[in-house]
Each structure stands twice: as structure tokens, then as C-alpha cells.
N, C-alpha and C. Protein backbone atom coordinates (compact mmCIF):
# COMPACT_ATOMS: atom_id res chain seq x y z
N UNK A 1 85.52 112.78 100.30
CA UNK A 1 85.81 112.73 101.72
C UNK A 1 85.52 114.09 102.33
N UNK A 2 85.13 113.96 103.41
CA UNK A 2 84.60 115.30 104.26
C UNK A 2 86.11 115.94 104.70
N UNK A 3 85.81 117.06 104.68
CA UNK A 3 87.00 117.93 105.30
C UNK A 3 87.20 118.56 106.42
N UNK A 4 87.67 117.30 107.43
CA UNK A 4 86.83 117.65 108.89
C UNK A 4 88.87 118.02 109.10
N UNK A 5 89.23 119.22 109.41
CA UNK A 5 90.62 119.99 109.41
C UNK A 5 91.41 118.88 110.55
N UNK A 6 90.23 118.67 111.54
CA UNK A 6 91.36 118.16 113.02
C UNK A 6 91.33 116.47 112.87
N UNK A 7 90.38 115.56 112.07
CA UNK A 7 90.38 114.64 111.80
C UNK A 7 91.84 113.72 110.37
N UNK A 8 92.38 114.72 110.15
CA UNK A 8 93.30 114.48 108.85
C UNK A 8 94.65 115.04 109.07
N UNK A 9 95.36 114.02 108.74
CA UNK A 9 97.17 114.32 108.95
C UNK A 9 97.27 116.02 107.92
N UNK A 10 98.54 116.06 108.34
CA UNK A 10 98.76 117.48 107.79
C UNK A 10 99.33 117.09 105.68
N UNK A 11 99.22 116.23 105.78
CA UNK A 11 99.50 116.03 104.38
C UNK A 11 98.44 115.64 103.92
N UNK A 12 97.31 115.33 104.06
CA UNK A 12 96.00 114.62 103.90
C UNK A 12 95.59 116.15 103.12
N UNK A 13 95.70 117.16 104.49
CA UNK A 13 95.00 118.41 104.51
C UNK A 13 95.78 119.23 103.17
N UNK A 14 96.77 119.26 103.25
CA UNK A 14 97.73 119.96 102.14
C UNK A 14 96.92 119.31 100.61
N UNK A 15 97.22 117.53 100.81
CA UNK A 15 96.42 117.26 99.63
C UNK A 15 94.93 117.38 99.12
N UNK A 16 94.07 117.36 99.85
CA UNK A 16 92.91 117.76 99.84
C UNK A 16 92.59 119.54 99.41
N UNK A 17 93.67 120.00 99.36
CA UNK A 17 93.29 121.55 99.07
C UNK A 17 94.27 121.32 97.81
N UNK A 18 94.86 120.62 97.18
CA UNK A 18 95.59 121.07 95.80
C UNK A 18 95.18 119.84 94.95
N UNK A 19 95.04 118.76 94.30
CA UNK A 19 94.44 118.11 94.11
C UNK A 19 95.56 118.08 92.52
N UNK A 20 96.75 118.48 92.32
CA UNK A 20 97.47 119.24 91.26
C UNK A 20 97.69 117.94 90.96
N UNK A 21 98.43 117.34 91.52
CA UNK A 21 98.66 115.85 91.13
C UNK A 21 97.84 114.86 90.34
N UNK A 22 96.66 114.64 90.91
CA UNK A 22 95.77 114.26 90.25
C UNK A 22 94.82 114.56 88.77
N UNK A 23 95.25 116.05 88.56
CA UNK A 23 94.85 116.71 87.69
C UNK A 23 95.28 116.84 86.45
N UNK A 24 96.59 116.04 86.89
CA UNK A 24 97.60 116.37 85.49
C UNK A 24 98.62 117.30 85.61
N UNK A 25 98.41 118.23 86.49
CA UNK A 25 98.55 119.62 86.49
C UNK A 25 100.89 118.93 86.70
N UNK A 26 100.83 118.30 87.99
CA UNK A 26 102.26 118.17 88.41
C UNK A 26 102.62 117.20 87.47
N UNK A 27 102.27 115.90 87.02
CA UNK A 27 102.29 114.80 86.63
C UNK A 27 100.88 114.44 85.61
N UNK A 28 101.56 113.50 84.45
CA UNK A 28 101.33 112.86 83.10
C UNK A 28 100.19 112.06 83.82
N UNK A 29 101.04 111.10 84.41
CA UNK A 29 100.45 109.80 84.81
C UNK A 29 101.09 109.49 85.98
N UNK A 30 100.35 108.25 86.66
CA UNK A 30 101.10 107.45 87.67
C UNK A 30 101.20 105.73 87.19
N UNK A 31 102.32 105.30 87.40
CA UNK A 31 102.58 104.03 87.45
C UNK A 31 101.79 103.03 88.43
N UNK A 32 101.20 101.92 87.96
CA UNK A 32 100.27 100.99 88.62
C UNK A 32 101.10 99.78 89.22
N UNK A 33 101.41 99.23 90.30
CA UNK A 33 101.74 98.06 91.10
C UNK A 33 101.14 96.96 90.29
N UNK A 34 102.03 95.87 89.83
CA UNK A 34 101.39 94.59 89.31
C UNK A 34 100.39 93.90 89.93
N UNK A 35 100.12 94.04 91.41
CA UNK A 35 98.90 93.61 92.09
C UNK A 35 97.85 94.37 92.21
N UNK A 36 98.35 95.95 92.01
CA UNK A 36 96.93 96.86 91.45
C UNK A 36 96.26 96.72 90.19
N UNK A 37 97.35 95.98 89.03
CA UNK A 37 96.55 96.05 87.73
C UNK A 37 95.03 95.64 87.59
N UNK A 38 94.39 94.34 88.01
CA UNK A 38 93.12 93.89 88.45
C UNK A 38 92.04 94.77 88.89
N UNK A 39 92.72 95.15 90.12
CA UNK A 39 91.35 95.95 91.22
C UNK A 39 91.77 97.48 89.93
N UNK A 40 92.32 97.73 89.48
CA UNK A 40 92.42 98.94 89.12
C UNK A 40 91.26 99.02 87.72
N UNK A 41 91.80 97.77 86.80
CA UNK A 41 90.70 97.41 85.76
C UNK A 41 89.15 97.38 86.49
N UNK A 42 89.00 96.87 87.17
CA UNK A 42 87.62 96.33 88.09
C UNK A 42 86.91 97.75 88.34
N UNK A 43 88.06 98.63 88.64
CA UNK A 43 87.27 100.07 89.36
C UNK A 43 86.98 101.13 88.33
N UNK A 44 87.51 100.74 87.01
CA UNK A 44 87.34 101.51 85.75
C UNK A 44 88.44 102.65 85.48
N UNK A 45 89.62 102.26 86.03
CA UNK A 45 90.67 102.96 85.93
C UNK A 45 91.46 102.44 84.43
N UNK A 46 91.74 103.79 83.03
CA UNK A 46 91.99 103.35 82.11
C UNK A 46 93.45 102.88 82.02
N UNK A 47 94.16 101.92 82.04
CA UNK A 47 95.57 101.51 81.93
C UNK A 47 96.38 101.69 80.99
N UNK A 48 97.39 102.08 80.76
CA UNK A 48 98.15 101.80 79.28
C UNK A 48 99.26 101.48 79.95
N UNK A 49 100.27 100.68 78.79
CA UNK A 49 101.51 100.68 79.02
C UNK A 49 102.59 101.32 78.53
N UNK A 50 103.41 101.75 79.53
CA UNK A 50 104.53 102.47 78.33
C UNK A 50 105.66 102.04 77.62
N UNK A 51 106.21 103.09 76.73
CA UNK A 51 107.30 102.11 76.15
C UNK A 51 108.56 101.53 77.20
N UNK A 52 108.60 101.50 78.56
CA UNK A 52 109.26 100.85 78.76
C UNK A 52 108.25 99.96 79.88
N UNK A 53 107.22 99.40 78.85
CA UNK A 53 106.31 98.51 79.29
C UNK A 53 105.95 98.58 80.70
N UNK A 54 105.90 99.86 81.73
CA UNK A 54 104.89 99.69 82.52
C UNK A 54 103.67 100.30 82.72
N UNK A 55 102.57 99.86 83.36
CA UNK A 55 101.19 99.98 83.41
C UNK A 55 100.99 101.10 84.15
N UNK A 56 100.00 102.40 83.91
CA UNK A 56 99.95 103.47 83.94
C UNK A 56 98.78 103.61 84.21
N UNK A 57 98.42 104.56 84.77
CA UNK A 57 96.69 105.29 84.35
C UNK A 57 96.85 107.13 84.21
N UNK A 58 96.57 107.20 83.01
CA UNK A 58 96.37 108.98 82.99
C UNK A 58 96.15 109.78 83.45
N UNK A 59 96.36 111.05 84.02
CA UNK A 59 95.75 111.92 84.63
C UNK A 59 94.86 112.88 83.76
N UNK A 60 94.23 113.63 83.56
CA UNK A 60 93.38 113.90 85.05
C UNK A 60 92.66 112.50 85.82
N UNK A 61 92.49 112.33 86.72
CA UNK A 61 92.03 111.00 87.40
C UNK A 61 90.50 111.32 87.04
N UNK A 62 89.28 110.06 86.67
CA UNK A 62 88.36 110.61 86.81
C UNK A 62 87.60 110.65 88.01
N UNK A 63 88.26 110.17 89.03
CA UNK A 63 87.75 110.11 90.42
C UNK A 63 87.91 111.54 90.97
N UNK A 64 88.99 112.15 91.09
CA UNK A 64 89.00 113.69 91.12
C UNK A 64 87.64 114.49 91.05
N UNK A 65 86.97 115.04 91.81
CA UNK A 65 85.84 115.91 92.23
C UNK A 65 86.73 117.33 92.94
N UNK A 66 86.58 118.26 92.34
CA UNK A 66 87.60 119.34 92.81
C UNK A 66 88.96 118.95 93.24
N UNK A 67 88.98 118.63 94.24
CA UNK A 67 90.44 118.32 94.52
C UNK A 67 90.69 117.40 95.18
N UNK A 68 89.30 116.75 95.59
CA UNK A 68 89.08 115.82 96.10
C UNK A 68 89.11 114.14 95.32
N UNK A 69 89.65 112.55 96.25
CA UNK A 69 89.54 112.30 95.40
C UNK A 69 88.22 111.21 96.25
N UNK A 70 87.22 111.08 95.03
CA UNK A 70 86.19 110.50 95.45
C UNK A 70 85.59 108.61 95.77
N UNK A 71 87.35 108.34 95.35
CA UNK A 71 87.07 106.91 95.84
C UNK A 71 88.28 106.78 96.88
N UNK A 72 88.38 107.82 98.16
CA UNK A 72 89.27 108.59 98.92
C UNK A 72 89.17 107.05 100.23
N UNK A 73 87.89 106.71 100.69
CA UNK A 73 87.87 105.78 101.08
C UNK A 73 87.86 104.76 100.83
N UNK A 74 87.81 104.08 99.72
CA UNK A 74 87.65 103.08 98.90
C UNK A 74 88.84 102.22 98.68
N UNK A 75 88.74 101.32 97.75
CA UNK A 75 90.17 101.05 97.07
C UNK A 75 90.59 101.67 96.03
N UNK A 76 91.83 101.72 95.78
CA UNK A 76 92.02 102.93 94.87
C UNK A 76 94.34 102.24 94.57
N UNK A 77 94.52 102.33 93.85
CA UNK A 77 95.52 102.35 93.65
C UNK A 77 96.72 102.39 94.09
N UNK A 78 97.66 101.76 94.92
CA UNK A 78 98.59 101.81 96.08
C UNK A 78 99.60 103.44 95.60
N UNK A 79 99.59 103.77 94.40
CA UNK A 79 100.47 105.01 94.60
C UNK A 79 99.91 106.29 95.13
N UNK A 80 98.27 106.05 95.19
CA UNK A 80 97.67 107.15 94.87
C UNK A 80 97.23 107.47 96.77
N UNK A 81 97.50 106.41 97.83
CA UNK A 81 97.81 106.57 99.41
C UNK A 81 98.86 106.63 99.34
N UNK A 82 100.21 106.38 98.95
CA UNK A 82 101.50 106.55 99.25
C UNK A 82 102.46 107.72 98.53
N UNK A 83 101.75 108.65 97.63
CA UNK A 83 103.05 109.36 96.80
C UNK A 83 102.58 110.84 97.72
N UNK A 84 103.43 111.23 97.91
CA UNK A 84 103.76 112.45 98.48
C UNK A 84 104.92 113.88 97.32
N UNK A 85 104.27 114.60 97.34
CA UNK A 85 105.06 115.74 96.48
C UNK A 85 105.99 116.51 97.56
N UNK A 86 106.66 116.78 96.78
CA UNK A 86 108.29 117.19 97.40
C UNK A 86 107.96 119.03 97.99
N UNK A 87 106.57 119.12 97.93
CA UNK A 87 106.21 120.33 99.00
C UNK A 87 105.55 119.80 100.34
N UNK A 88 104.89 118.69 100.23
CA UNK A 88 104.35 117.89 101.55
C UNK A 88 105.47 117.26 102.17
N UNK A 89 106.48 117.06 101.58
CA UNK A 89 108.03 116.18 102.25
C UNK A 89 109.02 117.59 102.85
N UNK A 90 108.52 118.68 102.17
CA UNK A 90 109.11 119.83 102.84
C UNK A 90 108.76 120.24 104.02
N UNK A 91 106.88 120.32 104.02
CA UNK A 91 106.46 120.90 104.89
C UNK A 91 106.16 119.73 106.42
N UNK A 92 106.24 118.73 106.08
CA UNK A 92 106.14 117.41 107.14
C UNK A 92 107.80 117.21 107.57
N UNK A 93 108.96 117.80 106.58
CA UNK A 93 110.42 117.60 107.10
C UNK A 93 110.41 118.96 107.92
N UNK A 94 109.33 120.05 108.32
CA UNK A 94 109.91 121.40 109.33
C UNK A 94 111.13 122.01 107.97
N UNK A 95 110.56 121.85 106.54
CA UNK A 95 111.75 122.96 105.71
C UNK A 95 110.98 124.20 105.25
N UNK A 96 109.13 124.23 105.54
CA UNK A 96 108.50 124.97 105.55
C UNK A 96 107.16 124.83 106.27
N UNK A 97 106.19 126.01 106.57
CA UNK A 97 105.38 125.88 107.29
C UNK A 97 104.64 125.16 106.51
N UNK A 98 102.95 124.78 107.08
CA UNK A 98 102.14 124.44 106.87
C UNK A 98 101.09 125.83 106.24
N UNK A 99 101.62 126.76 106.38
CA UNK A 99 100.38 127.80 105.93
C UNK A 99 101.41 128.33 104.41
N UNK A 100 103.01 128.10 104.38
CA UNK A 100 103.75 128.23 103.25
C UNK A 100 103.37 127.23 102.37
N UNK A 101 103.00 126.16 102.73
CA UNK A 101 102.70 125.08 101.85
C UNK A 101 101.40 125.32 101.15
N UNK A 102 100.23 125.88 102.09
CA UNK A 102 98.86 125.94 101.74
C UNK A 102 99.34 127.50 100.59
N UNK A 103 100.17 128.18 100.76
CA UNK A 103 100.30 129.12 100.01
C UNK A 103 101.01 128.98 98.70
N UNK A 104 101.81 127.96 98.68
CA UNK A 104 102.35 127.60 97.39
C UNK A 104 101.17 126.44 96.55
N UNK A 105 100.35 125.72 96.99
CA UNK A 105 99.21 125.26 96.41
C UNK A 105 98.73 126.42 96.28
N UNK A 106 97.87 127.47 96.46
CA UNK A 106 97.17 129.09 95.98
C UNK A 106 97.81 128.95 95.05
N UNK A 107 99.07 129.71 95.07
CA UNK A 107 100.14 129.80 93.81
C UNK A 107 100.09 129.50 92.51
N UNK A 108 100.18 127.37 92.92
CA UNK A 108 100.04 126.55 91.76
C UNK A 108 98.88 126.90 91.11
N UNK A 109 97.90 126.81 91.80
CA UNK A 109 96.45 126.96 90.91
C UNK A 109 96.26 128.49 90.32
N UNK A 110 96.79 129.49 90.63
CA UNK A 110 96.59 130.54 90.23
C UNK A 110 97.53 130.53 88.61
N UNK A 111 98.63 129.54 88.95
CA UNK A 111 99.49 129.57 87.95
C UNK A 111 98.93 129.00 86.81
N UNK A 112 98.26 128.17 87.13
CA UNK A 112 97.48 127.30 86.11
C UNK A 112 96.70 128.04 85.43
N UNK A 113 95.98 128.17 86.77
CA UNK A 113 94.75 129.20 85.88
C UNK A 113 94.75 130.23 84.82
N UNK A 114 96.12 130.72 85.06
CA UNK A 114 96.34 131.88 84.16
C UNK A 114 96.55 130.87 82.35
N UNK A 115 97.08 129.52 82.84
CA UNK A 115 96.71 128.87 81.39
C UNK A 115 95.85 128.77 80.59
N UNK A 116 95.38 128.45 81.83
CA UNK A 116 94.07 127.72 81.29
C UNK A 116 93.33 129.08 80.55
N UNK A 117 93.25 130.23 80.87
CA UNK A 117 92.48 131.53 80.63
C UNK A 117 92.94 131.36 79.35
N UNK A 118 94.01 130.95 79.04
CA UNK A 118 94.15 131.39 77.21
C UNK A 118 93.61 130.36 76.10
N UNK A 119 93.22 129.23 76.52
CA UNK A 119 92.83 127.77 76.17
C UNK A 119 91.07 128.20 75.23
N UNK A 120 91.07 127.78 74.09
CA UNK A 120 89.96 127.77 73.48
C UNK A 120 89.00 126.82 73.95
N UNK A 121 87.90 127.40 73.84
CA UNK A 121 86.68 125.86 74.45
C UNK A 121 87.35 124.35 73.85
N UNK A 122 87.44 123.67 74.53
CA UNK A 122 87.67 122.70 73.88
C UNK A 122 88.60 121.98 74.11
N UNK A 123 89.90 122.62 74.11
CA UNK A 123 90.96 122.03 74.88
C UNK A 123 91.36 122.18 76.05
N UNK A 124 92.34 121.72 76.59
CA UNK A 124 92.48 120.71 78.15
C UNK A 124 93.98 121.26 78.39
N UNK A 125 93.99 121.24 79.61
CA UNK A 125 95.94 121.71 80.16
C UNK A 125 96.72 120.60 79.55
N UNK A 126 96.17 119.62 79.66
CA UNK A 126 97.58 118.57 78.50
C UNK A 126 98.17 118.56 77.22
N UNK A 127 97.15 119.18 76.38
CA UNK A 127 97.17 120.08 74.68
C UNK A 127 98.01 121.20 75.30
N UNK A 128 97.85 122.32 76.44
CA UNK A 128 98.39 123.34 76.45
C UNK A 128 100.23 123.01 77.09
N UNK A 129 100.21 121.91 77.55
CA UNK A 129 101.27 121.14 77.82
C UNK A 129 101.84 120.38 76.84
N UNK A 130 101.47 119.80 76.01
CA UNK A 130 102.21 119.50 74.41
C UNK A 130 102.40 120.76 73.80
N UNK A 131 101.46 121.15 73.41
CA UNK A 131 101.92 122.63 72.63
C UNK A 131 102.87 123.19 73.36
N UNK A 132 102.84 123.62 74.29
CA UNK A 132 104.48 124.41 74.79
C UNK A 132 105.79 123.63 74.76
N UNK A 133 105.75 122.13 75.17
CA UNK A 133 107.04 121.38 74.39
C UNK A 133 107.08 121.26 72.99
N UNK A 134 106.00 121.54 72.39
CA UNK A 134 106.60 121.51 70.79
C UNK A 134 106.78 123.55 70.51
N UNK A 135 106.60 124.05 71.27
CA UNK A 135 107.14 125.59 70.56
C UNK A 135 107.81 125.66 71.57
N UNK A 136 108.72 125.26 72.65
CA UNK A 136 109.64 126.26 73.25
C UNK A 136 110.53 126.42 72.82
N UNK A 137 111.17 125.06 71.97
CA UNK A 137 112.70 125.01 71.44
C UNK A 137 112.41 125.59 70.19
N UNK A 138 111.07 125.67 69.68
CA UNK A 138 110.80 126.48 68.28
C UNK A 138 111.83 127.64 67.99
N UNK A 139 112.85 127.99 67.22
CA UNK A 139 113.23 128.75 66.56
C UNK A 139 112.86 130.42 65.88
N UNK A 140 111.87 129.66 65.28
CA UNK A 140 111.48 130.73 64.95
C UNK A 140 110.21 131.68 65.48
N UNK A 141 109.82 132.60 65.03
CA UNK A 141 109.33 133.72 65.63
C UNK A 141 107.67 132.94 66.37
N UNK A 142 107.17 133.71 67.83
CA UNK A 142 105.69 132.69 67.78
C UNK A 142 105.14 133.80 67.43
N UNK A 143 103.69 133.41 67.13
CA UNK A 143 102.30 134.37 67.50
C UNK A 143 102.74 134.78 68.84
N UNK A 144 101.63 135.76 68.57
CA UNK A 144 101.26 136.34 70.02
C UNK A 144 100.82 135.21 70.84
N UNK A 145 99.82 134.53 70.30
CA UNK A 145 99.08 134.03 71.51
C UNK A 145 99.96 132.73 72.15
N UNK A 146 100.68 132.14 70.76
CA UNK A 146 101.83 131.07 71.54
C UNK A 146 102.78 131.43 72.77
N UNK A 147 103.02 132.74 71.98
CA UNK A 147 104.19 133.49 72.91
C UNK A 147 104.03 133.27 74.21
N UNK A 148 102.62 133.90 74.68
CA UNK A 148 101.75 133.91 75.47
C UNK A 148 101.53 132.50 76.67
N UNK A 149 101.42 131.09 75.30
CA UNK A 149 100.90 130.47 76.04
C UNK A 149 102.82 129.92 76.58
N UNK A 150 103.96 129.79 75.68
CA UNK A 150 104.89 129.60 76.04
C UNK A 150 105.48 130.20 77.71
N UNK A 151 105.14 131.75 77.92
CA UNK A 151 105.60 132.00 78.68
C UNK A 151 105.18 132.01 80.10
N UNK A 152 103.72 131.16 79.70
CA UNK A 152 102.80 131.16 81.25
C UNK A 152 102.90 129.89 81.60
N UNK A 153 103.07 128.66 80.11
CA UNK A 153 103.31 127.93 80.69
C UNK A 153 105.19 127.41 81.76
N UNK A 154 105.91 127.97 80.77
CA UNK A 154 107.53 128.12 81.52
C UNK A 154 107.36 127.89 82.72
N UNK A 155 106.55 129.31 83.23
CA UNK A 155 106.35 129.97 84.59
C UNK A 155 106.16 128.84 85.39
N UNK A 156 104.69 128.37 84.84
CA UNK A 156 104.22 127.01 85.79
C UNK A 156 104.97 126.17 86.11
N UNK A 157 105.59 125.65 84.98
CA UNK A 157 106.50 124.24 85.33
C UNK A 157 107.55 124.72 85.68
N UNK A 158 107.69 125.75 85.66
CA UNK A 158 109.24 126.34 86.81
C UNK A 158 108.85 125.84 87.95
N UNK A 159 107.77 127.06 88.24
CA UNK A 159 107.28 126.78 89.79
C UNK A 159 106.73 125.22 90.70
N UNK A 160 106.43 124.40 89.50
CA UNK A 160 105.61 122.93 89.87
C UNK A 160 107.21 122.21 90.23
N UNK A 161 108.41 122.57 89.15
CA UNK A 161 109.88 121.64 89.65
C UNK A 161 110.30 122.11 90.64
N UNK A 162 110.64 123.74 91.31
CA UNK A 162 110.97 124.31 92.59
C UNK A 162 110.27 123.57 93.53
N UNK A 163 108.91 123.31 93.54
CA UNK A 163 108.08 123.07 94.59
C UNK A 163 107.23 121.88 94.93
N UNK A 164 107.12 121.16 93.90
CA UNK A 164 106.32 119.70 93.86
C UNK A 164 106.84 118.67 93.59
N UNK A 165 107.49 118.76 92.53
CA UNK A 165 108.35 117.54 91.53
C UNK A 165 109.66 117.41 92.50
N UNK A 166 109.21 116.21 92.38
CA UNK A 166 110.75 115.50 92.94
C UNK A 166 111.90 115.33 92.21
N UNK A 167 112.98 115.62 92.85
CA UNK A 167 114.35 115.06 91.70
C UNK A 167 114.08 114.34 91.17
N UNK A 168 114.81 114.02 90.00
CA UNK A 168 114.61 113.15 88.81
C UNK A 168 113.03 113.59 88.01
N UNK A 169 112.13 113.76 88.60
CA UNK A 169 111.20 114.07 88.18
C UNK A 169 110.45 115.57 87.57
N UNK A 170 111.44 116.59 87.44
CA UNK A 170 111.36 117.61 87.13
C UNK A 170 111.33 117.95 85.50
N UNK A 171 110.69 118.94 84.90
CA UNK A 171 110.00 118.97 83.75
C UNK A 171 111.12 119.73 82.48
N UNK A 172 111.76 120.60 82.98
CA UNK A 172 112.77 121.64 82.99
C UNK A 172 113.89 121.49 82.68
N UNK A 173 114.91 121.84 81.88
CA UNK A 173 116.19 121.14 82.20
C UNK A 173 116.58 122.30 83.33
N UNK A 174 117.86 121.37 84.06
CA UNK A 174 118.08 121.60 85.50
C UNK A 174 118.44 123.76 85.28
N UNK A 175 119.35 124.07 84.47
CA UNK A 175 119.40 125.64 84.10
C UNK A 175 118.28 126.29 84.44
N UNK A 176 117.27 125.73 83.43
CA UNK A 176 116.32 126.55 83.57
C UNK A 176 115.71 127.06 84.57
N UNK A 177 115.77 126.13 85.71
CA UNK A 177 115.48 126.02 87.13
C UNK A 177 116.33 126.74 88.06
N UNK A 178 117.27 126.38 87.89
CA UNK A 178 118.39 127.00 88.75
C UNK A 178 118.67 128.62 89.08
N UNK A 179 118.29 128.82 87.39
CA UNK A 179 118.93 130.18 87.16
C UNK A 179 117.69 131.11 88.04
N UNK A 180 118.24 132.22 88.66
CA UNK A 180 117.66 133.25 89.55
C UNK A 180 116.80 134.11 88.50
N UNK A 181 115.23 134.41 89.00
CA UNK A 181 114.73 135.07 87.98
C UNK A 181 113.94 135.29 89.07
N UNK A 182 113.44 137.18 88.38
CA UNK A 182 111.86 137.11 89.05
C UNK A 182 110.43 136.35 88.63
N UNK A 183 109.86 136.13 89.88
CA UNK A 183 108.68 135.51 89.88
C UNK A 183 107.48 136.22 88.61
N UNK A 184 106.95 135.44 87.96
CA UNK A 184 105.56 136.50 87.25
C UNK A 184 104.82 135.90 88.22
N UNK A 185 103.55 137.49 88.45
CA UNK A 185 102.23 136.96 89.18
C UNK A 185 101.35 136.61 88.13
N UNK A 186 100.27 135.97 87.97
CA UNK A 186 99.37 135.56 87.06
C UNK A 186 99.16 137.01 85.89
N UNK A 187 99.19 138.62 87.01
CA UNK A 187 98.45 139.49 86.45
C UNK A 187 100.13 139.94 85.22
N UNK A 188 101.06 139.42 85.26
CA UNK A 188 102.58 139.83 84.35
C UNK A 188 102.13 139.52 83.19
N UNK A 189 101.98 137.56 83.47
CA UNK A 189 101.81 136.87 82.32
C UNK A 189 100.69 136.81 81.52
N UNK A 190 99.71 138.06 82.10
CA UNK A 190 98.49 138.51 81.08
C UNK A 190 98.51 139.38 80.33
N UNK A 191 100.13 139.87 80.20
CA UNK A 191 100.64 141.24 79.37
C UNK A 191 101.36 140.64 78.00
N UNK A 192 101.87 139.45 78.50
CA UNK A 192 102.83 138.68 78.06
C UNK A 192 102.37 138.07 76.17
């Protein structure tokens, strides 16, 4: 979809510049409507079910083109016109601006990015997202480079539950979140 600024609601515009959702980056997956299952198969969207048997499709989306999504006009999945992240419900409720919002998407992606920088050819932010739930509660001592990837990823999914994730939907247990800490900029967690 073209990115014509005065033609698109202010959440259109917010989504069109972060694309996090779609990426995996905020969210696993999205849940499919029993009347989407069909058109969703038809459009080559891969389905699974989960164990509490409902129908899913994975993220990264492969419709996703930067941040864009490319069957934007098309048919496409009823969650994927209707879900809104709990920074577009902020910034459309007047609980923050519209240029705070475009600045906490910067943020996210910078946050990412700093992941992704430690990632060997080959693997994907969802490996770097399993691997940090299987070493955070780890015990014992990490590598460096786990350490590393543990503490950039924290950062992220701190910042993705403060700012995107909706209640109930947060990655974190609620402490972890709560508790007052300073921010790392991407350039902290490259010391780390």
C-alpha cells in the first residue's frame, strides 16, 4: 500500500511504520476466525492448531514487505484489519502523542535490532526468542555471548509489554515489568 500520510487514519500510519506485529517481533502468532479458515487456506496462509485447538497462522507473516503488509488491500484475515496494539489504543485514547508513538516504534526496532546484531547467519528473532526463554531462568553461569543475547533480549520484551502488548498478553512476569529500572540504549546492550 502507498503511503500517502493525509489519505490514512492515524493508526493505519503508526502501523505502516512498525510492522512489529507482523514480524513476530510483538507476537508468536495470530488466531484465525472460523470463517477465515478457508479464504485464509486459499490465500496461502500456513495454519496450525494449538493445543487448545485453535487455528493460527505464524508470524513473521509472509505478506509483510518491510512493514508493509502487501495483501493490505486485499482479503486478508479479519484479525489482521481489526487488532490494534496497546501503543495505537494509547495514542488514538490522547494518553500519548502521535510523534511519541512514532518514537516508541524507532525504539522497538532499534531494540530489536540490537538482537538481531548478535544472531549468526542463519537464524531468525524466534530462535533468539526461544533461546532466551530457555536461558533466563538458567541457573547457572552463561557465555558471554548468551549473557549478551539474554540481556538485549529482557530489554526488548520489557519494552514490547510497557508499550505494545496488551494485558493479559504480556511476555514478562508482571515484577519484571513493574519494577523501576533504567532504560538500556541499543549502544549499553553492546557492552553487555
Amino acid at each position: 500500500m502507498a503511503n500517502h500520510d493525509e489519505d490514512l487514519s492515524l493508526a493505519s500510519r503508526l502501523c505502516l511504520a512498525c510492522g512489529l506485529c507482523c514480524d513476530g517481533t510483538v507476537y508468536e502468532q495470530a488466531a484465525v476466525r472460523p470463517e477465515d479458515i478457508a479464504p485464509a487456506n486459499a490465500c496461502g496462509f500456513r495454519l496450525f492448531k494449538t493445543e487448545q485447538d485453535r487455528q493460527v497462522f505464524l508470524f513473521p507473516c509472509h505478506y509483510l514487505e518491510d512493514s508493509a503488509c502487501t495483501r493490505y488491500d486485499q482479503w486478508r484475515p479479519s484479525v489482521c484489519g481489526s487488532f490494534f496494539c496497546l501503543m495505537q489504543k494509547r495514542v488514538a485514547d490522547g494518553e500519548c502523542t502521535e510523534a511519541e508513538g512514532f518514537s516508541l516504534i524507532e525504539r522497538a526496532k532499534s531494540l530489536r535490532s540490537a538482537v538481531l546484531a548478535l544472531l549468526k547467519p542463519g537464524q531468525h528473532f524466534l530462535w533468539a526468542r526461544s533461546r532466551f526463554d530457555a536461558l533466563a531462568g538458567a541457573k547457572a553461569d552463561l557465555a558471554p555471548a548468551d549473557a549478551q543475547l539474554v540481556v538485549r533480549m529482557f530489554v526488548l520484551e520489557r519494552f514490547l509489554d510497557q508499550h505494545f502488548r496488551k494485558p493479559g498478553k504480556k511476555r514478562l512476569p508482571s515484577e519484571a515489568i513493574a519494577r523501576p529500572a533504567v532504560e538500556a540504549t541499543p549502544d549499553d546492550t553492546k557492552a553487555a
